[in-house]
Protein backbone atom coordinates (compact mmCIF):
# COMPACT_ATOMS: atom_id res chain seq x y z
CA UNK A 1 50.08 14.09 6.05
CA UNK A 2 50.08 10.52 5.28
CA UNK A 3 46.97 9.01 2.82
CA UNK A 4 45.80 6.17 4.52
CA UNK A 5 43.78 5.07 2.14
CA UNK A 6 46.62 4.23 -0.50
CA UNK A 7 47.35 1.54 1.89
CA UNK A 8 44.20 -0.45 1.19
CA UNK A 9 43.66 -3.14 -1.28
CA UNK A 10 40.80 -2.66 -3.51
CA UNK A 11 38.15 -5.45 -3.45
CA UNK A 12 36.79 -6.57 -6.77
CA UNK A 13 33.63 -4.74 -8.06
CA UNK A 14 30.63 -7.70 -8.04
CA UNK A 15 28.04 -5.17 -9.24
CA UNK A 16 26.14 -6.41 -5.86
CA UNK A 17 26.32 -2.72 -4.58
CA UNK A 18 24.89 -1.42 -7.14
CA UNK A 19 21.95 -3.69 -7.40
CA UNK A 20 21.57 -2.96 -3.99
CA UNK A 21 21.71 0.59 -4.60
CA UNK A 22 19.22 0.56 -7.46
CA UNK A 23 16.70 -1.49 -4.92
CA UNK A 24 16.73 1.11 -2.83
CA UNK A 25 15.86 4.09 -5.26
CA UNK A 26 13.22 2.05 -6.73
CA UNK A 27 11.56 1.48 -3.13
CA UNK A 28 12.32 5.23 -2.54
CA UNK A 29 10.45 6.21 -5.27
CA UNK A 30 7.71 3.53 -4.43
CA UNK A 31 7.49 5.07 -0.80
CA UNK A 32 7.04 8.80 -2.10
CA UNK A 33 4.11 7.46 -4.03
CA UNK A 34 2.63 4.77 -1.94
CA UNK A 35 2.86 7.06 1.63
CA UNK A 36 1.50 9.69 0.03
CA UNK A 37 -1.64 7.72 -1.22
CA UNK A 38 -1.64 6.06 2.50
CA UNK A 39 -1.58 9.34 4.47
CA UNK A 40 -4.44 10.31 2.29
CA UNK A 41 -6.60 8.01 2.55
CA UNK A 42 -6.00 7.62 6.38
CA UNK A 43 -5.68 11.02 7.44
CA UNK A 44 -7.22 13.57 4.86
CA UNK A 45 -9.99 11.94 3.03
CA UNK A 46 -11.60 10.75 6.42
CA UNK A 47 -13.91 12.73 8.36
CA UNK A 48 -12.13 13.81 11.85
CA UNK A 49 -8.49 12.86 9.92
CA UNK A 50 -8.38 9.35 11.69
CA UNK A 51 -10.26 6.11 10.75
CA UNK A 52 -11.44 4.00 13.97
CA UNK A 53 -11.02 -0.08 13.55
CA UNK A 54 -14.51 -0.40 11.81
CA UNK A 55 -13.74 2.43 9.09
CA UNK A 56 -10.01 0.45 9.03
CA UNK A 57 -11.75 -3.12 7.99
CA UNK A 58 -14.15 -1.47 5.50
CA UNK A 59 -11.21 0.19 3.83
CA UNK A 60 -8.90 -2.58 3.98
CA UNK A 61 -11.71 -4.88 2.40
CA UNK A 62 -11.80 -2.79 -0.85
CA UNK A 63 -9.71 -4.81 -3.37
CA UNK A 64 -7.95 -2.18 -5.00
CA UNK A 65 -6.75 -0.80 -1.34
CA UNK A 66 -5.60 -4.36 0.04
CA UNK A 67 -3.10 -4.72 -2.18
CA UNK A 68 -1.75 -1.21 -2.06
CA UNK A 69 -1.48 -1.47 1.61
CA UNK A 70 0.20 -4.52 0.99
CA UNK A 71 2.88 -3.35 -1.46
CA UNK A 72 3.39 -0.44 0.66
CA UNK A 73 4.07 -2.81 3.83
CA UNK A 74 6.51 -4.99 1.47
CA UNK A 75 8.14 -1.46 -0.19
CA UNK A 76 8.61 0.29 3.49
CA UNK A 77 10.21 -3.38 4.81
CA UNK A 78 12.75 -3.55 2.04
CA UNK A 79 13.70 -0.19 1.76
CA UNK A 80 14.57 -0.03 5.48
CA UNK A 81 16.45 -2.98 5.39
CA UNK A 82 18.44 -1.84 2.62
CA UNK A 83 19.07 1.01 4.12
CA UNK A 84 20.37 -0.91 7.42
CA UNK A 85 22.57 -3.27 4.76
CA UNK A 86 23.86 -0.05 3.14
CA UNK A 87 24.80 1.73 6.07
CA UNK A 88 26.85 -1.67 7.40
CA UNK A 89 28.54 -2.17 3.98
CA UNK A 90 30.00 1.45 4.35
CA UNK A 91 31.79 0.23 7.35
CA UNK A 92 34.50 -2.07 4.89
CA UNK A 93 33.19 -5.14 6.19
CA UNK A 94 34.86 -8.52 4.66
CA UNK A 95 32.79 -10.43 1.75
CA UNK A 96 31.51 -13.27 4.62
CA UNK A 97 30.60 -10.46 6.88
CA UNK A 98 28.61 -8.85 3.85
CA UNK A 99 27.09 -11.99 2.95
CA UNK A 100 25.67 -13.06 6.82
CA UNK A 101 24.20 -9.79 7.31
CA UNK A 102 22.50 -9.88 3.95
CA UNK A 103 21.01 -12.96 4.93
CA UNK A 104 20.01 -12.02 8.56
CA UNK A 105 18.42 -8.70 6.97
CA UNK A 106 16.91 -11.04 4.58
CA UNK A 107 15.60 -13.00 7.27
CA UNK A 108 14.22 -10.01 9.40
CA UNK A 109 12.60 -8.67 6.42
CA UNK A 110 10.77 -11.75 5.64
CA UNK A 111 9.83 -12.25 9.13
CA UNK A 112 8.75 -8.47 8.93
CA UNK A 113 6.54 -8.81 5.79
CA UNK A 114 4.79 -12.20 7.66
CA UNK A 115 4.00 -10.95 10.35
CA UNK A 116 2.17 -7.82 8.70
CA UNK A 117 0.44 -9.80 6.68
CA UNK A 118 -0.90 -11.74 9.58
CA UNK A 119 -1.96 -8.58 11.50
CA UNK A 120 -3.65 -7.40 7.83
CA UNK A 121 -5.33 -11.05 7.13
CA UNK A 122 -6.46 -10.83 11.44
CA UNK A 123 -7.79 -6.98 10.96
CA UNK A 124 -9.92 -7.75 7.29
CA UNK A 125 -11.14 -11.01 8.53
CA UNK A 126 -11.79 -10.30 12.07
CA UNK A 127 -15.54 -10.17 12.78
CA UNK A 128 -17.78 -7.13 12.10
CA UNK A 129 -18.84 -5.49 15.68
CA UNK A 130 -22.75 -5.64 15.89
């Protein structure tokens, strides 16, 4: 049987895949720590297991919890997408393919992180119900 893969040409190592790489085991870890403090708080700590939108704009007004929720939106986001860029990379793309879908994923994700934000900043600022 004939190795196909002798017939390749190697591509020089940038290090990019392994900064990459090291991205996504730092979000992993993040996610292990901040989902588990999420689910908590959402699902165990409150009466009934589910928080209705008053309980959700009290919590989210803490300022400790704000910014947790916050790096967990921004940790989920990137780790996703890194996972998405990972995936495509495998397929032995060329360098200019690599580098457009880095940026598009770099686009999504910043459109991602916005537009949670916005939903956050609308939910904690959105008046109290009588």
């Amino acid at each position: 049987m004939e190795n196909t893969l002798s017939n390749t040409t190697a591509r020089p190592q940038t290090g990019a895949g392994s900064f990459g790489w090291l991205w996504q085991a730092i979000t992993g870890v993040g996610l292990v720590i901040l989902a588990g403090l999420h689910v908590t708080a959402h699902h165990y700590v409150v009466e009934g297991g589910l928080r209705d939108f008053q309980q959700v704009q009290a919590y989210l007004r803490h300022p400790v919890i704000l910014p947790l929720e916050v790096l967990f939106l921004i940790t989920v986001t990137a780790h996703a997408l890194l996972g998405v860029r990972a995936i495509l990379f495998d397929l032995g793309l060329s360098d200019n393919a690599e580098k457009r879908i880095t940026q598009a994923l770099t686009v999504i994700g910043a459109l991602t992180v916005g537009y949670g934000l916005w939903l956050t900043w609308t939910i904690v600022t959105y008046p109290a119900a009588p």
